[in-house]
N, C-alpha and C. Protein backbone atom coordinates (compact mmCIF):
# COMPACT_ATOMS: atom_id res chain seq x y z
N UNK A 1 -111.54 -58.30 -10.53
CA UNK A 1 -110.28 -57.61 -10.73
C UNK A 1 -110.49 -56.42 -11.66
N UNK A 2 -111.38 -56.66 -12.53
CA UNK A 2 -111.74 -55.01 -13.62
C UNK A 2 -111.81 -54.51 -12.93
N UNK A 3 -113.01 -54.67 -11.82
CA UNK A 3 -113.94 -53.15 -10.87
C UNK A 3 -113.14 -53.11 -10.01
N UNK A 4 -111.28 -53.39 -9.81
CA UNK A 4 -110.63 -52.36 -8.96
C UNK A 4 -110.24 -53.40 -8.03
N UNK A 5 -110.69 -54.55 -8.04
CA UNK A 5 -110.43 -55.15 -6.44
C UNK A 5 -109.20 -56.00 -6.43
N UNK A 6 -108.23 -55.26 -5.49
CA UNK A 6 -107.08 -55.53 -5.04
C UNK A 6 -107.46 -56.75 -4.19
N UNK A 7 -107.78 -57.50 -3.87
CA UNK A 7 -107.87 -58.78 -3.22
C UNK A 7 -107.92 -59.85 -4.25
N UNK A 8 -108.71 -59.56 -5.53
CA UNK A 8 -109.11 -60.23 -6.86
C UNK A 8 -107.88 -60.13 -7.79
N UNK A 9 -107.00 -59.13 -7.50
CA UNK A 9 -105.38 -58.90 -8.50
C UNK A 9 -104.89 -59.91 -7.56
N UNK A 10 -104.46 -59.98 -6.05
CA UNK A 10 -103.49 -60.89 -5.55
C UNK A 10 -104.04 -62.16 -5.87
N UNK A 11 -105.13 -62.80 -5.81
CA UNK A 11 -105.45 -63.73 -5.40
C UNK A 11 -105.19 -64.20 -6.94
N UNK A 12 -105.47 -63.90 -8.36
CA UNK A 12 -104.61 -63.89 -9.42
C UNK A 12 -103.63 -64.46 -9.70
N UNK A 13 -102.86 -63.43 -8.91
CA UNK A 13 -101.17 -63.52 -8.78
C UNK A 13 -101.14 -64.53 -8.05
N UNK A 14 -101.49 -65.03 -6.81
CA UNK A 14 -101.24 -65.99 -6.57
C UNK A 14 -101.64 -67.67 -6.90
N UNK A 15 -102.57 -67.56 -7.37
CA UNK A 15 -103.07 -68.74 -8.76
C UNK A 15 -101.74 -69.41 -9.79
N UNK A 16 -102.05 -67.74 -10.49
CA UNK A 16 -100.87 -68.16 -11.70
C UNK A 16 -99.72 -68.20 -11.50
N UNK A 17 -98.84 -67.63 -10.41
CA UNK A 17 -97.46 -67.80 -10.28
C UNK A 17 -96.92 -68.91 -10.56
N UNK A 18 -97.68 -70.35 -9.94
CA UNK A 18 -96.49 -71.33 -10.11
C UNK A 18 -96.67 -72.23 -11.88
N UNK A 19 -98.39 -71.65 -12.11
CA UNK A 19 -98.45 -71.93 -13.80
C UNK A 19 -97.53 -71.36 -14.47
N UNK A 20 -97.11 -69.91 -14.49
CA UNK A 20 -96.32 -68.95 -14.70
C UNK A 20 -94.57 -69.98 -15.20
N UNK A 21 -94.62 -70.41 -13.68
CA UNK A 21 -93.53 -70.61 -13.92
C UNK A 21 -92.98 -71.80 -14.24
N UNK A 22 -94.34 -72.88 -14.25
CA UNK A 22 -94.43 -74.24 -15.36
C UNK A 22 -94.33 -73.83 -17.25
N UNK A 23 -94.74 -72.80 -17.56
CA UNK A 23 -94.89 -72.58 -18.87
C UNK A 23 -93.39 -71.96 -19.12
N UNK A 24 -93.24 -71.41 -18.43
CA UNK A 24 -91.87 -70.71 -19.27
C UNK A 24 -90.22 -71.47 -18.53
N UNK A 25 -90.90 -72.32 -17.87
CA UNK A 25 -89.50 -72.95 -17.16
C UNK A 25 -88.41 -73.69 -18.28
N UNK A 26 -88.71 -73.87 -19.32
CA UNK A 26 -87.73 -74.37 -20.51
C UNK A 26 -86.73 -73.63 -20.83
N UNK A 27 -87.66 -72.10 -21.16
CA UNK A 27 -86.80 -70.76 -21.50
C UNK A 27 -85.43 -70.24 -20.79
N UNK A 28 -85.43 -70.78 -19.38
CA UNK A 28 -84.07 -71.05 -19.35
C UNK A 28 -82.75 -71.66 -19.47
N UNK A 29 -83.35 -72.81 -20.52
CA UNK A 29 -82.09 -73.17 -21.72
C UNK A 29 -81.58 -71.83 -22.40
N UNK A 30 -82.14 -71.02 -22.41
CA UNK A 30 -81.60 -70.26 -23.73
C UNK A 30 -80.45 -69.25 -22.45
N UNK A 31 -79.59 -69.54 -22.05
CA UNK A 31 -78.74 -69.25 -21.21
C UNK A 31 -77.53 -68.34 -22.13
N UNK A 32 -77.53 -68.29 -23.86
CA UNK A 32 -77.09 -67.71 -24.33
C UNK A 32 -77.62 -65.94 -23.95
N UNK A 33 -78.92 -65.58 -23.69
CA UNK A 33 -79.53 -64.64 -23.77
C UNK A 33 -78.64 -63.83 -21.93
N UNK A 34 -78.49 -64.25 -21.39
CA UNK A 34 -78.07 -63.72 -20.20
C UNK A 34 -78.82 -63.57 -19.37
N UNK A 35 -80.23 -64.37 -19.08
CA UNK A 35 -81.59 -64.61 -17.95
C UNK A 35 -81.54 -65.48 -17.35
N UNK A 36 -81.37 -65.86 -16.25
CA UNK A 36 -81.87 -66.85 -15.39
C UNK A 36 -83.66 -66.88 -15.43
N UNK A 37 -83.88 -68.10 -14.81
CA UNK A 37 -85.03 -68.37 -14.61
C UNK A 37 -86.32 -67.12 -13.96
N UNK A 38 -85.41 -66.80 -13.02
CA UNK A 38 -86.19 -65.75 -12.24
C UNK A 38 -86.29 -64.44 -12.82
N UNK A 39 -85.06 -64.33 -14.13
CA UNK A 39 -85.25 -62.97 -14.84
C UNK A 39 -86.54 -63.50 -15.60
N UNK A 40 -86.61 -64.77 -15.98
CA UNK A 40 -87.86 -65.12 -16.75
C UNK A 40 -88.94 -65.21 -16.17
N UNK A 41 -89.11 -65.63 -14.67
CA UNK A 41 -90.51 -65.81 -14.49
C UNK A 41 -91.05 -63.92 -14.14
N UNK A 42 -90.06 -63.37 -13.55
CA UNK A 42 -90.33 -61.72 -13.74
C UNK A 42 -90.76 -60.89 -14.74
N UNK A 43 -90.25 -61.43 -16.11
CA UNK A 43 -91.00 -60.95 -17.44
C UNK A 43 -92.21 -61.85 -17.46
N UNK A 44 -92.41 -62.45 -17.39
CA UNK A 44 -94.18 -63.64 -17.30
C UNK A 44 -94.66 -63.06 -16.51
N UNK A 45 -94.34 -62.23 -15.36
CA UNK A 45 -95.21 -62.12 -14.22
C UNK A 45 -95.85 -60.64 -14.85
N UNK A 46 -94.89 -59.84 -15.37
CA UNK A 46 -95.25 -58.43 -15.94
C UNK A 46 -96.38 -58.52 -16.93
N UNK A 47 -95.91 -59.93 -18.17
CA UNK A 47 -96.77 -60.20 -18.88
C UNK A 47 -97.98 -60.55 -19.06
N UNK A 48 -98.18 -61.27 -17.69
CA UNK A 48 -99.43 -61.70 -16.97
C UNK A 48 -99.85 -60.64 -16.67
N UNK A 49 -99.60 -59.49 -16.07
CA UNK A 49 -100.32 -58.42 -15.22
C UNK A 49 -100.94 -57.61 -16.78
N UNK A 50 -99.79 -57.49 -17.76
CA UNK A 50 -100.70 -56.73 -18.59
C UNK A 50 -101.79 -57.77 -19.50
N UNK A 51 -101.57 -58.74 -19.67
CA UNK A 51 -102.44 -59.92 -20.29
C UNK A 51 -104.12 -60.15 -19.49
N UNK A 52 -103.82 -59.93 -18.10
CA UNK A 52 -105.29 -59.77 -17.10
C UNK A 52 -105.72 -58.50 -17.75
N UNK A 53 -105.39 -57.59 -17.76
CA UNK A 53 -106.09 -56.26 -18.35
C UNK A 53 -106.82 -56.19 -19.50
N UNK A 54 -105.83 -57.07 -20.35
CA UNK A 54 -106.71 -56.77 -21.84
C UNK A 54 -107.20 -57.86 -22.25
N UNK A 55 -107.83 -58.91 -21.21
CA UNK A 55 -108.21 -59.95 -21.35
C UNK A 55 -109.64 -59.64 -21.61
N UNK A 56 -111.04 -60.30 -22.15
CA UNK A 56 -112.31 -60.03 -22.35
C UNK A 56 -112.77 -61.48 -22.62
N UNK A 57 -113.94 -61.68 -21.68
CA UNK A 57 -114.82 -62.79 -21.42
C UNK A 57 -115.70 -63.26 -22.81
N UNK A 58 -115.76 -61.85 -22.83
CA UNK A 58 -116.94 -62.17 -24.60
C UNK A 58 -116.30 -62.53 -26.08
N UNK A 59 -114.57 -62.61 -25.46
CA UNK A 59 -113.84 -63.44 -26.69
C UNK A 59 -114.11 -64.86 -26.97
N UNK A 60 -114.83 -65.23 -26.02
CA UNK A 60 -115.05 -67.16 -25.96
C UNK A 60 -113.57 -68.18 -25.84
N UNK A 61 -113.04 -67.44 -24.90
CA UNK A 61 -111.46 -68.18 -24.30
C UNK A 61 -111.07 -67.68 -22.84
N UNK A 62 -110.52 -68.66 -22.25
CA UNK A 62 -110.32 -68.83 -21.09
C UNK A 62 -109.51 -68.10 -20.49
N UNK A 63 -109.28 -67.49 -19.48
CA UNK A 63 -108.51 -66.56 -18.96
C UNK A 63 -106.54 -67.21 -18.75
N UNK A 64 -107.02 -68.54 -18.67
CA UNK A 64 -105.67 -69.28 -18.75
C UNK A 64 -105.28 -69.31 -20.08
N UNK A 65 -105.85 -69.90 -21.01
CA UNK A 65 -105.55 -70.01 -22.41
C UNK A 65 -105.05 -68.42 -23.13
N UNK A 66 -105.94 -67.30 -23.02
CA UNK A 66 -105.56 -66.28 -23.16
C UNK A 66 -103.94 -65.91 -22.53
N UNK A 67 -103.80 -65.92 -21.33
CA UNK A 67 -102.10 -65.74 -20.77
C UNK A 67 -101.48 -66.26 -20.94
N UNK A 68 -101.80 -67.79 -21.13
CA UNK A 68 -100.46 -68.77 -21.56
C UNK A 68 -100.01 -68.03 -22.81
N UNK A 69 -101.10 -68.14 -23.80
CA UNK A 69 -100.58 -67.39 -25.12
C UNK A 69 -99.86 -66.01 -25.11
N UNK A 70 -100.43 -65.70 -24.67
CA UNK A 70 -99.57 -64.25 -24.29
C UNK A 70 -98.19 -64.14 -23.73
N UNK A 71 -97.98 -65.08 -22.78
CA UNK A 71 -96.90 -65.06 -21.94
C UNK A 71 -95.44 -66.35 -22.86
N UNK A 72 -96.09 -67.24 -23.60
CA UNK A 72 -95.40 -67.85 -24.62
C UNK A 72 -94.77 -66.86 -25.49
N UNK A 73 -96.07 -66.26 -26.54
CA UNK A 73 -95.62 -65.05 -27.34
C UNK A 73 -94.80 -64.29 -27.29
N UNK A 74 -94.24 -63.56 -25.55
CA UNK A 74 -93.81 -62.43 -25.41
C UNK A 74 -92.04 -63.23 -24.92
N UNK A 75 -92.57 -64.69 -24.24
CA UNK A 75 -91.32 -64.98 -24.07
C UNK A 75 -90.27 -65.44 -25.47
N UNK A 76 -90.92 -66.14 -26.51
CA UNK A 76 -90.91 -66.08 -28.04
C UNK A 76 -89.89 -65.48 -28.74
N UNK A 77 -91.07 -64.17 -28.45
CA UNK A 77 -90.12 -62.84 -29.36
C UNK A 77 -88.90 -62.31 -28.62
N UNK A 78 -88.93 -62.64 -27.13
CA UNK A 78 -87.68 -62.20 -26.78
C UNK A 78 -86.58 -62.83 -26.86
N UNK A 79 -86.55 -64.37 -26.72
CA UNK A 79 -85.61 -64.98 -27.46
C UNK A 79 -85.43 -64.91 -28.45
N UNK A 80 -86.04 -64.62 -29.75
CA UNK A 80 -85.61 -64.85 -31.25
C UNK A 80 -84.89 -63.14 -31.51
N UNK A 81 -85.27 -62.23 -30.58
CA UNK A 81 -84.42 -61.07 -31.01
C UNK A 81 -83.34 -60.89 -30.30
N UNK A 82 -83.16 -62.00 -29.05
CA UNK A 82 -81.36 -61.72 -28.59
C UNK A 82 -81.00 -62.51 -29.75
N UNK A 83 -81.97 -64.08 -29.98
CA UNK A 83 -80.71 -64.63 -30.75
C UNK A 83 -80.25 -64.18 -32.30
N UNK A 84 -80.95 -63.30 -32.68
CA UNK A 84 -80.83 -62.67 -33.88
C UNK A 84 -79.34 -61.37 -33.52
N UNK A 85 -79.45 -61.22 -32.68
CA UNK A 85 -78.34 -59.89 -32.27
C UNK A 85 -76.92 -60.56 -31.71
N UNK A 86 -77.33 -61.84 -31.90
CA UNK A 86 -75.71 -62.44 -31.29
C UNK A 86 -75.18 -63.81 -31.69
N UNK A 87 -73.85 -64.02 -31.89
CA UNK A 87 -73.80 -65.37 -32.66
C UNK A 87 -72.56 -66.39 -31.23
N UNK A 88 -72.53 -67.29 -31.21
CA UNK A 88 -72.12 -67.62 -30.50
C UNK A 88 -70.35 -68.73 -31.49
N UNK A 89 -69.18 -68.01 -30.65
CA UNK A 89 -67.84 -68.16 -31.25
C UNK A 89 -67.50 -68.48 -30.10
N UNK A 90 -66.21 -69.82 -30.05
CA UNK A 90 -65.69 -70.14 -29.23
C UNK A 90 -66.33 -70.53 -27.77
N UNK A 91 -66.88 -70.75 -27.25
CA UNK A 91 -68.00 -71.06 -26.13
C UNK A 91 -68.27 -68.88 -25.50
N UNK A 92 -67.90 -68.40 -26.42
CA UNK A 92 -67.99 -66.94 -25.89
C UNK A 92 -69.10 -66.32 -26.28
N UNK A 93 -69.35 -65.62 -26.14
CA UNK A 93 -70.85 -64.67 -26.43
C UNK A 93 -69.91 -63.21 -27.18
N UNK A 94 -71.12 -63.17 -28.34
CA UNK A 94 -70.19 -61.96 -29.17
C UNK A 94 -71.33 -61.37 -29.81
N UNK A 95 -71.67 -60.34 -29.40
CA UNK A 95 -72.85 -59.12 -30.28
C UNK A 95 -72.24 -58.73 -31.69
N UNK A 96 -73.12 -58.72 -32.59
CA UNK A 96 -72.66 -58.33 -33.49
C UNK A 96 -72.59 -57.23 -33.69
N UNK A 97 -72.77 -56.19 -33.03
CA UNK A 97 -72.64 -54.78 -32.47
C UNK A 97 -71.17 -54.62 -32.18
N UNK A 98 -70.58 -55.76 -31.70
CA UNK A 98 -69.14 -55.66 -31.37
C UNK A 98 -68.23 -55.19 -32.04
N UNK A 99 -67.08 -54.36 -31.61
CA UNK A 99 -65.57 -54.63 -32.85
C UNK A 99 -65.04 -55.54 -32.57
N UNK A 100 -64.28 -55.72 -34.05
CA UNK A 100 -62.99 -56.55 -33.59
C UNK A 100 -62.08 -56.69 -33.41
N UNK A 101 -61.78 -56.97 -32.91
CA UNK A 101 -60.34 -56.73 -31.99
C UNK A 101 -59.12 -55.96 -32.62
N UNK A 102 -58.98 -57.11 -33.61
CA UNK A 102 -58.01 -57.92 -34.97
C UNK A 102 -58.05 -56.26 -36.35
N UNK A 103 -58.89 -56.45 -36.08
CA UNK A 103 -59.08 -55.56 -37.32
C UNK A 103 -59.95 -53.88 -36.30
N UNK A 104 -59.24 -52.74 -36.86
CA UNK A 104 -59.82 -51.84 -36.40
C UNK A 104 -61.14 -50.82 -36.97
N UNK A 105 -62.05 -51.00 -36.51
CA UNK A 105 -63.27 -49.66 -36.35
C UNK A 105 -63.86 -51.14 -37.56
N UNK A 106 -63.87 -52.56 -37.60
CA UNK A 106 -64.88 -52.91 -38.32
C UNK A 106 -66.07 -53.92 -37.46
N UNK A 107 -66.93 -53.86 -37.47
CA UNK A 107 -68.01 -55.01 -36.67
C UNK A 107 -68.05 -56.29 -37.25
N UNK A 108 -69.12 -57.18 -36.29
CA UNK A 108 -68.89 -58.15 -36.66
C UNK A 108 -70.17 -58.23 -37.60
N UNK A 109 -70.96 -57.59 -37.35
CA UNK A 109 -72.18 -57.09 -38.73
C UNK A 109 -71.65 -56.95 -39.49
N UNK A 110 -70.63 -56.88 -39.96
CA UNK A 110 -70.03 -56.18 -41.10
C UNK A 110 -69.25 -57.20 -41.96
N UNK A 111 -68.68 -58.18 -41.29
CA UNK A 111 -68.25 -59.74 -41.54
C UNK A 111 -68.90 -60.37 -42.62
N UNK A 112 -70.02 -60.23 -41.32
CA UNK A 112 -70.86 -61.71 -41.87
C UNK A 112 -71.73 -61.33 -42.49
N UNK A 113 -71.39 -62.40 -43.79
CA UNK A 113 -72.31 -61.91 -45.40
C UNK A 113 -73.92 -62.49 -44.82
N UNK A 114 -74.78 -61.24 -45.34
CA UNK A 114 -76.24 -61.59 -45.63
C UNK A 114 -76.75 -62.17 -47.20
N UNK A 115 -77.41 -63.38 -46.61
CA UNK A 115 -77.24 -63.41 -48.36
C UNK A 115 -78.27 -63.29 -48.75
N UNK A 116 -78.91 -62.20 -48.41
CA UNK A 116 -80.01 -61.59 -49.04
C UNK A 116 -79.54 -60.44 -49.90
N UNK A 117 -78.35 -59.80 -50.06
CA UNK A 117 -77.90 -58.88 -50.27
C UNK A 117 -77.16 -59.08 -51.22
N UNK A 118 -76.97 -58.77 -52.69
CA UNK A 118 -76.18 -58.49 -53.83
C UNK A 118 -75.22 -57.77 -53.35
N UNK A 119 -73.81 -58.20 -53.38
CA UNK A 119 -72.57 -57.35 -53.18
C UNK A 119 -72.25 -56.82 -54.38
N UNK A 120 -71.83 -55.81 -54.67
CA UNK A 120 -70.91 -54.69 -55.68
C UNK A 120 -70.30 -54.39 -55.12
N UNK A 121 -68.83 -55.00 -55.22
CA UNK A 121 -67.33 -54.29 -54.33
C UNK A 121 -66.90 -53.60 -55.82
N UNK A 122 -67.53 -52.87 -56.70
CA UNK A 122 -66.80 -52.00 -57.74
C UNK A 122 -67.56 -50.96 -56.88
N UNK A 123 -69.22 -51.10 -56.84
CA UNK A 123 -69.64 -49.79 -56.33
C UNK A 123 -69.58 -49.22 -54.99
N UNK A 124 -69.30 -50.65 -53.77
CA UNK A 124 -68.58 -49.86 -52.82
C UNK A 124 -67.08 -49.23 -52.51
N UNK A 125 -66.23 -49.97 -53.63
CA UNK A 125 -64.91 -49.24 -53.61
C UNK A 125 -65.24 -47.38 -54.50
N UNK A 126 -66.24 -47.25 -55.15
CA UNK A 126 -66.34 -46.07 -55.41
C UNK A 126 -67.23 -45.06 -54.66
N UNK A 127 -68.33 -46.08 -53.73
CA UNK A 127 -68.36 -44.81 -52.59
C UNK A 127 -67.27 -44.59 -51.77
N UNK A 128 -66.38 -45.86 -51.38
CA UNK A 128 -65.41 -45.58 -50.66
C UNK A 128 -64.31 -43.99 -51.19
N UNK A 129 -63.99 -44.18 -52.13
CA UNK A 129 -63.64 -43.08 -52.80
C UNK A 129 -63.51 -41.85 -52.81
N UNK A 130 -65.26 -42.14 -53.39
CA UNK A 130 -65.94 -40.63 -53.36
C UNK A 130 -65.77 -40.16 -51.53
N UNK A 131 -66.26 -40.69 -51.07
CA UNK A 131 -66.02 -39.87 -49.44
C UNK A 131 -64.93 -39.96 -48.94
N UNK A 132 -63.71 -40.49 -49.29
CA UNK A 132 -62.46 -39.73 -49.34
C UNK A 132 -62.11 -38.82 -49.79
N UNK A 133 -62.74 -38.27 -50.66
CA UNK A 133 -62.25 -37.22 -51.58
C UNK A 133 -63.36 -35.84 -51.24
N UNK A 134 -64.27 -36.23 -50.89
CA UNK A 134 -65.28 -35.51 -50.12
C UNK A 134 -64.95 -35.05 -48.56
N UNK A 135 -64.73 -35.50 -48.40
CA UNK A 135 -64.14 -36.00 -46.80
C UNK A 135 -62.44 -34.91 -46.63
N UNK A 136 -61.79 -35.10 -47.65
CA UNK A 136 -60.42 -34.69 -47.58
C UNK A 136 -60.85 -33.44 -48.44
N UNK A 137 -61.34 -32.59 -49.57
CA UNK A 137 -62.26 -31.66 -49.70
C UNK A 137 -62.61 -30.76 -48.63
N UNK A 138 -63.36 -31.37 -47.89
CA UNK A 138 -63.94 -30.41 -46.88
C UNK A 138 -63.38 -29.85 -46.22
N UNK A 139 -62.09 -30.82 -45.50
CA UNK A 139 -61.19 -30.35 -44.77
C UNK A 139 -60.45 -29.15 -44.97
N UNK A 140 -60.09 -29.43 -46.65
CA UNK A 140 -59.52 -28.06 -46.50
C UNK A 140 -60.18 -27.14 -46.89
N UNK A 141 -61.66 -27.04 -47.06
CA UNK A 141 -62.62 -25.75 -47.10
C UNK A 141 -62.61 -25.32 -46.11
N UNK A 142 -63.23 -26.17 -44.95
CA UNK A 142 -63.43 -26.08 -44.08
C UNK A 142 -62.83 -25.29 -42.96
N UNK A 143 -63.74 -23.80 -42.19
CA UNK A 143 -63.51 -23.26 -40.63
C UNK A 143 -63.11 -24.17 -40.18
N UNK A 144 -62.74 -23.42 -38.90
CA UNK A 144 -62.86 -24.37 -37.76
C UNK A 144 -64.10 -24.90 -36.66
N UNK A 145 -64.68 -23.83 -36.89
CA UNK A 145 -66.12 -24.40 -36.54
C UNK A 145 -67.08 -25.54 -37.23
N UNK A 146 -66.83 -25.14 -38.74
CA UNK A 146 -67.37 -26.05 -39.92
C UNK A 146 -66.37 -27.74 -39.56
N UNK A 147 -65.48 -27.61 -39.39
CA UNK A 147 -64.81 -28.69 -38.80
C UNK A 147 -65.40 -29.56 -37.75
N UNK A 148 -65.49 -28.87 -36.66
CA UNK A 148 -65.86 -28.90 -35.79
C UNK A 148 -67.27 -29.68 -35.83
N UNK A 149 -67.96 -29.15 -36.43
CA UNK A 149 -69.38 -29.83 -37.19
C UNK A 149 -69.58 -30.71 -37.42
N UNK A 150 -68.66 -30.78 -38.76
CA UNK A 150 -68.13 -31.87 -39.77
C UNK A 150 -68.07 -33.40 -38.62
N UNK A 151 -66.53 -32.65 -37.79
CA UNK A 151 -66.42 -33.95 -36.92
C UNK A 151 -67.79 -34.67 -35.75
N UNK A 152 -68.56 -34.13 -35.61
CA UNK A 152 -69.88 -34.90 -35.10
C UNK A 152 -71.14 -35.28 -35.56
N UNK A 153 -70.80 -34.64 -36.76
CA UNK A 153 -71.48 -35.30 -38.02
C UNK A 153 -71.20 -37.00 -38.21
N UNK A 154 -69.89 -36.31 -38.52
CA UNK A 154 -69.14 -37.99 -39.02
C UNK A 154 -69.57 -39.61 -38.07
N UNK A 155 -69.19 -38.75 -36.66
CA UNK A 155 -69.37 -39.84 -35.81
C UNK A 155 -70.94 -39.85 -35.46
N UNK A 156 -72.07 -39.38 -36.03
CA UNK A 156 -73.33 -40.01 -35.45
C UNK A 156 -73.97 -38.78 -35.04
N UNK A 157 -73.84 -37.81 -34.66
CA UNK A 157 -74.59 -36.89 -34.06
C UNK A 157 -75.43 -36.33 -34.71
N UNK A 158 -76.69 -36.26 -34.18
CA UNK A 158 -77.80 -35.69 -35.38
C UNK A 158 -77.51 -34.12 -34.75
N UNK A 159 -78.03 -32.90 -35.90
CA UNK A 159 -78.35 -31.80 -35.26
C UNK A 159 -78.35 -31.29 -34.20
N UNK A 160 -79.26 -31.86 -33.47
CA UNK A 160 -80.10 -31.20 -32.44
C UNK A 160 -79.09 -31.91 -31.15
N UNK A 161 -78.16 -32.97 -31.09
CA UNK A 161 -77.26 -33.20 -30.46
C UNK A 161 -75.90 -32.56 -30.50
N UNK A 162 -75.70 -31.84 -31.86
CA UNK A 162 -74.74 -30.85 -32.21
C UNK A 162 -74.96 -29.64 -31.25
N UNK A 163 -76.02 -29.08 -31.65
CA UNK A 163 -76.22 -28.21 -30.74
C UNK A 163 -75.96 -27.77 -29.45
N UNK A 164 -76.99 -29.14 -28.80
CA UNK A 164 -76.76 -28.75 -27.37
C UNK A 164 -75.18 -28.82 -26.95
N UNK A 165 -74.72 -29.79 -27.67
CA UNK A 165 -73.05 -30.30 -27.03
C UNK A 165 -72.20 -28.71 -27.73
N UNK A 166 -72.53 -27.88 -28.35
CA UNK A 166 -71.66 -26.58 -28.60
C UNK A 166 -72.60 -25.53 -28.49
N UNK A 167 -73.31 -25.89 -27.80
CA UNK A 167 -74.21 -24.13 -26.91
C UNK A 167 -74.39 -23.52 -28.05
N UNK A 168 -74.94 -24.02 -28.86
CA UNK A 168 -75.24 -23.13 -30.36
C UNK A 168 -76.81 -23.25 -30.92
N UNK A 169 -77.53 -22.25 -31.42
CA UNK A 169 -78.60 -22.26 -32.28
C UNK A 169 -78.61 -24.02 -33.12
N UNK A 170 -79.81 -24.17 -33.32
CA UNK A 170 -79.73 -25.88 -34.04
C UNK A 170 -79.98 -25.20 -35.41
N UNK A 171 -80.55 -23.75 -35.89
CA UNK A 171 -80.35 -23.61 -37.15
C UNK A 171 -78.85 -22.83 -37.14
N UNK A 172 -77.82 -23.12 -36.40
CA UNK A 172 -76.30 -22.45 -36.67
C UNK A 172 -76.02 -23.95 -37.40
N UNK A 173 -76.57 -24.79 -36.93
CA UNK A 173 -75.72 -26.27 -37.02
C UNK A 173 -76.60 -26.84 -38.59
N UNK A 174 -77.47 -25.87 -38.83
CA UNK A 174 -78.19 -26.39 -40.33
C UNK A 174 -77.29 -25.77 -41.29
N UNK A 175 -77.01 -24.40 -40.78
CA UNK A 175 -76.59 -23.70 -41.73
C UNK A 175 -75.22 -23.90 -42.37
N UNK A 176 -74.24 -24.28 -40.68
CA UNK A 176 -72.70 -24.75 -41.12
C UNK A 176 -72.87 -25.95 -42.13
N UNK A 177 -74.00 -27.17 -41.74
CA UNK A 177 -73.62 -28.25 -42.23
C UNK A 177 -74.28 -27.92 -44.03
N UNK A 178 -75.02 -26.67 -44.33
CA UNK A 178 -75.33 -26.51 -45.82
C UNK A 178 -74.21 -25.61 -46.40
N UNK A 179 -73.81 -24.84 -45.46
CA UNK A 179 -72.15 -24.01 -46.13
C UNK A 179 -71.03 -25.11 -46.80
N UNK A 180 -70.98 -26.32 -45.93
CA UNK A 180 -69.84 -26.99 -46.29
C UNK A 180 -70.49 -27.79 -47.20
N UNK A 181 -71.50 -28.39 -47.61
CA UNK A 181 -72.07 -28.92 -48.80
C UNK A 181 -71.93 -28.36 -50.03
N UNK A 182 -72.08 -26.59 -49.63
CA UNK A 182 -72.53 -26.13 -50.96
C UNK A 182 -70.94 -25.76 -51.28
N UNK A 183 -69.90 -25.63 -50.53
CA UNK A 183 -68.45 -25.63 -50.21
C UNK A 183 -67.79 -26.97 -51.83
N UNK A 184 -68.03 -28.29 -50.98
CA UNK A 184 -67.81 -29.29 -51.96
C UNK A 184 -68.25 -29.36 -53.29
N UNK A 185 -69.47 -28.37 -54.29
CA UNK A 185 -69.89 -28.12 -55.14
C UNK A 185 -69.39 -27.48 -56.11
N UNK A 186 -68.31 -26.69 -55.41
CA UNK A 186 -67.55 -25.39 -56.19
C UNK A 186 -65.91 -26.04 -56.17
């Protein structure tokens, strides 16, 4: 299969398929993630194809032992990063990427305490503050173009997405966004 031979890739593929799909056939418990079986044995099968490639004889391990591991590993990490991105409420599925409903423009990241994290609600009620007052500031410095700015700033837009979306130079969009900085200073 190194030196090219397409008879030596199928014959492979057809070996490991139904190992393939003895090793990872559990992984479709995790039915929280949104895969059926066959979405799983399709990622094993990909995993396998790149696992034959970077496989090497002079490691002193078996070409099976090598893919199982590989194909465990990759199925692994893909469960532990849906289930890290989603918590499960009410028999429903809910990203923490989500809003909520109930409450407007807050996530559900935003809820739920990490408790790795020291809270200061003195020092976030005073950034809160400060960028109200920054925020309401600008406004009334602020063109209408500088506005204009301002508002795709706010919501996420880097530069160079400013730009293209207002047919403008990306150093027009450096310069508005250092006018209204140096604006709030004075």
């Amino acid at each position: 299969m190194h030196c090219g031979s397409e008879t030596a890739l199928e014959c492979l593929i057809e070996i490991y398929y139904e190992k393939i799909r003895r090793w990872i056939w559990s992984f479709q418990f995790h039915d929280y993630i949104g895969l059926e079986l066959e979405d799983f044995i399709q990622i094993g099968m990909i995993c396998f194809l790149s696992a034959i490639e970077g496989y090497r004889s002079d490691k002193k391990t078996s070409l099976s032992t090598y893919v199982k591991s590989a194909i465990l590993r990759r199925m692994s990490s893909k469960v532990a990063l849906t289930k890290d991105k989603r918590i499960y409420k009410e028999h429903q599925l809910i990203s923490l990427d989500d809003s909520i409903k109930e409450s407007e423009g807050m996530r559900y990241d935003e809820v739920i305490e990490d408790t790795s994290i020291v809270y200061h609600p003195q020092k976030i009620f005073e950034v809160r503050e400060a960028t109200k007052e920054y925020l309401y500031e600008m406004s009334y410095k602020a063109s209408p173009s500088e506005k204009l700015v301002m508002g795709y700033l706010l919501e996420g837009y880097n530069a160079k997405e400013i730009s293209n979306i207002l047919q403008v130079p990306i150093k027009s969009v450096y310069n508005t966004s250092y006018r209204l900085h140096k604006k709030s200073r004075h």
